[in-house]
Protein backbone atom coordinates (compact mmCIF):
# COMPACT_ATOMS: atom_id res chain seq x y z
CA UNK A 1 18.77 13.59 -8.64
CA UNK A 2 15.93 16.08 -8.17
CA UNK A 3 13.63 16.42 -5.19
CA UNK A 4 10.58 15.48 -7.22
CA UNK A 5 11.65 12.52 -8.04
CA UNK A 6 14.19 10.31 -5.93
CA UNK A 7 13.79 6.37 -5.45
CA UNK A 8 14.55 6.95 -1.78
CA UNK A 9 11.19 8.55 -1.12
CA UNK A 10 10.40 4.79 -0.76
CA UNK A 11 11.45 4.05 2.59
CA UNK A 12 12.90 0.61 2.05
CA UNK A 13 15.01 2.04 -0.57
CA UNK A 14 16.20 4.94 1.62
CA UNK A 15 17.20 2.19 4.43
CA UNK A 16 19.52 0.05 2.18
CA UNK A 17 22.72 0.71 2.67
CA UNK A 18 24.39 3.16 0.39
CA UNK A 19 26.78 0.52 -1.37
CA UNK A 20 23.85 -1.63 -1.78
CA UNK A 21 21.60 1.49 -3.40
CA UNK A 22 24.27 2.41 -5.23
CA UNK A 23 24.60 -0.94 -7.02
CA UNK A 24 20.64 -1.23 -7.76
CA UNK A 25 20.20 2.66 -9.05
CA UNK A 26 21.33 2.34 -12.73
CA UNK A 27 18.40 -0.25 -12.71
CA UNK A 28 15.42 1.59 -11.01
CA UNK A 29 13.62 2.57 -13.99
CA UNK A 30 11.04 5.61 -13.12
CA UNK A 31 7.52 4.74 -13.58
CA UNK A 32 4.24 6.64 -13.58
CA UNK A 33 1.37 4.99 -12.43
CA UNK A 34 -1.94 6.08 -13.67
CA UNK A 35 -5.08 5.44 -11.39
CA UNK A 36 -7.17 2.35 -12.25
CA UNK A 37 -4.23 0.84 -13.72
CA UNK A 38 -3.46 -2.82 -13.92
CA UNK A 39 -0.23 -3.71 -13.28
CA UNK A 40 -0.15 -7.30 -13.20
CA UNK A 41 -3.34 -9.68 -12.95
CA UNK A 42 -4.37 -12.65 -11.14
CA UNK A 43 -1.76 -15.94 -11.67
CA UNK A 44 0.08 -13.61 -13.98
CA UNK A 45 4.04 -13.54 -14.57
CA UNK A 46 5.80 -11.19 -12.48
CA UNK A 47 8.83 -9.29 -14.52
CA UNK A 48 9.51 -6.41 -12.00
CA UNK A 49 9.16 -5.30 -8.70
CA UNK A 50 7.85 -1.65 -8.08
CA UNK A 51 8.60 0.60 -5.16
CA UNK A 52 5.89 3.53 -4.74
CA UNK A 53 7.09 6.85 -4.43
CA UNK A 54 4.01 9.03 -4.62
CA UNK A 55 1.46 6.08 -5.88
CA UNK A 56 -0.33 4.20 -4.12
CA UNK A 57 -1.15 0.38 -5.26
CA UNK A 58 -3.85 -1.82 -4.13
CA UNK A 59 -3.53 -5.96 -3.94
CA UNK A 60 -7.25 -7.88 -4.79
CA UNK A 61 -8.67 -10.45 -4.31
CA UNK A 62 -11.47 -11.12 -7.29
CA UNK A 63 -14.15 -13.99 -6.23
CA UNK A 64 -15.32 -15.71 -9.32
CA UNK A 65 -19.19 -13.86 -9.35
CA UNK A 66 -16.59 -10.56 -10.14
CA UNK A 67 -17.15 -9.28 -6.39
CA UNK A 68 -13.49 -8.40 -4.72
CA UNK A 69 -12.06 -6.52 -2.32
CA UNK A 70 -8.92 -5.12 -1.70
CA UNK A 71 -6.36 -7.61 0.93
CA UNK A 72 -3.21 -5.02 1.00
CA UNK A 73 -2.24 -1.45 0.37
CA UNK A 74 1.22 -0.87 -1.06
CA UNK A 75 3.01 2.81 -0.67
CA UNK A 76 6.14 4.54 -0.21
CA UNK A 77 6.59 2.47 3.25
CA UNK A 78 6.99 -0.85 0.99
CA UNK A 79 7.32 -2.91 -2.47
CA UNK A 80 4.84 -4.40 -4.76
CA UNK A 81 5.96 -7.71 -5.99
CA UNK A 82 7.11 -9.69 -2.98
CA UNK A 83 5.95 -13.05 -4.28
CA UNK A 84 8.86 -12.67 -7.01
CA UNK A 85 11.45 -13.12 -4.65
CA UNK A 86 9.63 -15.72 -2.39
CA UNK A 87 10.01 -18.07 -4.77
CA UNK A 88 6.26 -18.36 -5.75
CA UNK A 89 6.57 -15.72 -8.74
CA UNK A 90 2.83 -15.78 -9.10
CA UNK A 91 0.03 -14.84 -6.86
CA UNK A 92 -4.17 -15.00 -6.87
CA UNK A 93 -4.20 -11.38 -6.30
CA UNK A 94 -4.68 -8.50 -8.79
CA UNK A 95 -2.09 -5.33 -8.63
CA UNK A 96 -3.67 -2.01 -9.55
CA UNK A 97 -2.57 1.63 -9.16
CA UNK A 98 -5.65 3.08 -6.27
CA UNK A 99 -3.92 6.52 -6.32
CA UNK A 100 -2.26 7.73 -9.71
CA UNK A 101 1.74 8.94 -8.81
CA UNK A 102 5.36 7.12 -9.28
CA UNK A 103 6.73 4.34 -8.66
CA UNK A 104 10.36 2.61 -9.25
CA UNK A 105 10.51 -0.58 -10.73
CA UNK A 106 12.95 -2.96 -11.02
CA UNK A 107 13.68 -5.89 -12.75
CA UNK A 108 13.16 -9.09 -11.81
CA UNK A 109 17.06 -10.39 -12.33
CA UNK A 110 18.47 -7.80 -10.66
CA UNK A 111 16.05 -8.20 -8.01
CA UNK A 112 17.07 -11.70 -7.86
CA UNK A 113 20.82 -11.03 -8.23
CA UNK A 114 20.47 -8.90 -4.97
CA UNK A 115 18.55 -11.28 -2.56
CA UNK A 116 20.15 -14.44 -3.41
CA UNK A 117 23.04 -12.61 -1.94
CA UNK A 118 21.77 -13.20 1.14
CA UNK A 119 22.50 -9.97 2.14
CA UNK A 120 21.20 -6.56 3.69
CA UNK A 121 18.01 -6.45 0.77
CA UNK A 122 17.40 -9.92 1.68
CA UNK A 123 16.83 -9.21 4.91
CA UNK A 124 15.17 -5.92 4.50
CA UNK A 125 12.60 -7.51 2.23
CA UNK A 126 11.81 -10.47 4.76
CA UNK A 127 10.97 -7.85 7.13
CA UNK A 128 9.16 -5.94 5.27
CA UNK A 129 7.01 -9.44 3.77
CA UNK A 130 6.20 -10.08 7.56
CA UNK A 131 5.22 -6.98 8.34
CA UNK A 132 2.90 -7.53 4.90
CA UNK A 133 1.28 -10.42 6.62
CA UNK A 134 0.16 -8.60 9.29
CA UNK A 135 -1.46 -6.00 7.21
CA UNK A 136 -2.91 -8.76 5.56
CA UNK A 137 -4.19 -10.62 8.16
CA UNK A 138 -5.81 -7.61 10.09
CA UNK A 139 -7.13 -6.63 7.16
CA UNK A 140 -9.31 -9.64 6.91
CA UNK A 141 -10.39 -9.52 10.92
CA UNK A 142 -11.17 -6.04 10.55
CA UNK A 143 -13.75 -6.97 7.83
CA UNK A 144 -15.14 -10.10 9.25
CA UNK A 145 -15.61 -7.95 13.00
CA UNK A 146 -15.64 -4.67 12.65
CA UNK A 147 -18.84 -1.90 11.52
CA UNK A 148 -17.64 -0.12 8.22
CA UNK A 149 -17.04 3.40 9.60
CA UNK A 150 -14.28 1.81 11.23
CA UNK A 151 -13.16 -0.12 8.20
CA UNK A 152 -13.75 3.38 6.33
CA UNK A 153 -11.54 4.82 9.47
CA UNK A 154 -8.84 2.49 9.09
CA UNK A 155 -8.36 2.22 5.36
CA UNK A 156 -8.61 6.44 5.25
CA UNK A 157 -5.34 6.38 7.96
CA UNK A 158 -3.37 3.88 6.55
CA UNK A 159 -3.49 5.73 3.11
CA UNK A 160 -3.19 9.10 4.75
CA UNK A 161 0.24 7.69 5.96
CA UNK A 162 1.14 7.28 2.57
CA UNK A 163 0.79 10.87 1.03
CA UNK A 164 2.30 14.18 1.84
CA UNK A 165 -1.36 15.77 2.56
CA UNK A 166 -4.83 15.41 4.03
CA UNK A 167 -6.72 15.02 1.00
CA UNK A 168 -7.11 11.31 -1.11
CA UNK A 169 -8.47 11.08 -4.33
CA UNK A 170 -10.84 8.46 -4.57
CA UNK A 171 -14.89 7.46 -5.28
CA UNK A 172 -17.11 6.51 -3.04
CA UNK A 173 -17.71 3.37 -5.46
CA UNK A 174 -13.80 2.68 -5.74
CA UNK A 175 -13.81 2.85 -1.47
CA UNK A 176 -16.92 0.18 -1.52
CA UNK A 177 -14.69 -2.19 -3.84
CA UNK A 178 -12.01 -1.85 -1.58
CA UNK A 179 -13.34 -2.86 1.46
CA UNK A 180 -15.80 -5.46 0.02
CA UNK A 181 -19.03 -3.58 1.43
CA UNK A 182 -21.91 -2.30 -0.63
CA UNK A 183 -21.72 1.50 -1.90
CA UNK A 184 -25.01 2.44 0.07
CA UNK A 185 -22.53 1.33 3.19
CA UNK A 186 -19.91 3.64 2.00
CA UNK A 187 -22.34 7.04 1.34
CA UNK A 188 -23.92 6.42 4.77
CA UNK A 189 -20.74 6.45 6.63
CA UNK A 190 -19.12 8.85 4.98
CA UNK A 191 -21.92 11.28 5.28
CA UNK A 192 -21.91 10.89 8.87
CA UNK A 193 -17.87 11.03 9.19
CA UNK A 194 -18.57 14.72 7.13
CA UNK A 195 -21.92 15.84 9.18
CA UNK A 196 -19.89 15.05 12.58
CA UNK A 197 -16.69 17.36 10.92
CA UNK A 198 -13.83 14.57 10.78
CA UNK A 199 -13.87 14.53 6.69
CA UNK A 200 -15.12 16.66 3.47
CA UNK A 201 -16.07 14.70 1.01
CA UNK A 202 -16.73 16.08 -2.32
CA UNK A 203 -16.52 15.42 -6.52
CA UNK A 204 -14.41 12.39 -5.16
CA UNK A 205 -11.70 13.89 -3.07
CA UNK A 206 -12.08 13.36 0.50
CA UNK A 207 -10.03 15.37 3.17
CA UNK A 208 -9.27 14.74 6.66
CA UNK A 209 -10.37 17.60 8.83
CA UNK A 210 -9.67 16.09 12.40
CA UNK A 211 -7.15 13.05 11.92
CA UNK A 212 -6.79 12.59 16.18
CA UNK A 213 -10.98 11.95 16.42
CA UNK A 214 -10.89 9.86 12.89
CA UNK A 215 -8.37 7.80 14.68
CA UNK A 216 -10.64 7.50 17.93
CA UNK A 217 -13.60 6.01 15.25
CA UNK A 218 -11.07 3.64 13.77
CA UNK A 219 -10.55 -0.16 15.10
CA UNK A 220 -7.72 -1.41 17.03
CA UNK A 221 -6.74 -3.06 13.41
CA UNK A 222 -4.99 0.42 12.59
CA UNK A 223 -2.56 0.86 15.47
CA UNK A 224 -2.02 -3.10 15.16
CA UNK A 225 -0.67 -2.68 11.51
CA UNK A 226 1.00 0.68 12.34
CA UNK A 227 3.14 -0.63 15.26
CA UNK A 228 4.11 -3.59 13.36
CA UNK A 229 5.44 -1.26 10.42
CA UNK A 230 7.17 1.12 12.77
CA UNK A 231 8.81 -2.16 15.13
CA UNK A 232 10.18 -3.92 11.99
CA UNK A 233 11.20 -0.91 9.73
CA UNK A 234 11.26 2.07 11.23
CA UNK A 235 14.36 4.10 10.75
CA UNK A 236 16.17 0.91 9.69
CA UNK A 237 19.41 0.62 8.16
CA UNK A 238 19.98 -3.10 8.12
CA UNK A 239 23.59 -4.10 8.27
């Protein structure tokens, strides 16, 4: 299989074992993802599960006046779909694609097949759902408590850690739905990340100039959902 596109660029496919991966391949169907894309709306039927390779995908919330904001980020370090094999199958949230790229998805049988085993994806996948619920959870301290440049600090990192470079594609207006705040919010702190030299922002790309200060401007919320990522799946082959 070619460099440019492998399933195991998604970590939790790289740490299955092999016999496992080997058994789930010839079903891991290639997927692009195309930014702004809906992949499966609110209360809707899941079918498939999609690991990210080079996408990223964003989890909503979506109040009833139309507001939402965005509860979860879902890269390479994880799966979209976990309510599938919780048993719930549905799930309030919305699933769009925030950053266009690939993704593997699977279906939802063989998904099934696999964790009803009871085996090393099982167990994988619980790990990776609680370390989920963190991210979820800080997410929605961090925007109850904290100013938005260090929301805007926080959700920059944790997407950074998703991509091979310093540069995300991505509106000002599209950042502002994210994180729930107004787009006046978003232009302010952005122009004074770029004025103090941490980003560039321009024609909707932003890059990261100086990633160690952008850190020292983000919340504590950050290194809380980091650790928890690195302690539960960190070079993990589960056995």
């Amino acid at each position: 299989m070619s460099d440019l596109h492998n399933p195991r660029q998604n970590h939790l496919l790289a740490s299955l074992p092999a016999d496992i991966f080997e058994q789930i391949l010839p079903h891991l169907e290639l997927s692009p993802m195309v930014l702004g894309q809906i992949l499966y709306e609110s209360s809707g039927q899941l079918h498939h599960v999609y690991f990210p390779t080079t996408a990223i995908l964003s989890l909503h919330y979506i109040m009833e006046s139309g507001a939402s904001a965005e509860i979860a980020g879902v890269g390479n370090e994880g799966i979209l779909g976990v309510s599938l094999f919780m048993g719930g199958n549905t799930t309030p949230s919305r699933a769009s694609v925030q950053a266009g790229g690939f993704s593997y998805r699977l279906k939802r049988q063989v998904m099934m097949e696999q964790f009803n085993r009871a085996g090393p994806l099982m167990r994988l996948m619980l790990r990776y759902t609680q370390a989920l619920m963190t991210h979820m959870s800080q997410t929605a301290v961090c925007n109850r408590h904290h100013s938005v440049e260090q929301q805007l600090c926080r959700w920059l990192l944790l997407n950074l850690d998703r991509l091979p470079s310093n540069e995300l594609t991505i509106t000002q207006e599209l950042i502002a739905g994210m994180l729930g705040v107004r787009r006046e919010g978003i232009t302010e702190t952005a122009g004074n990340l770029q004025r103090a030299g941490l980003i560039s922002y321009r024609r909707g790309h932003i890059t990261v100039l100086d990633r160690k200060r952008l850190e020292s401007h983000a919340c504590e919320c950050y290194g809380v959902v980091k650790k928890e990522f690195h302690r539960l799946l960190h070079d993990t082959v589960v056995a």
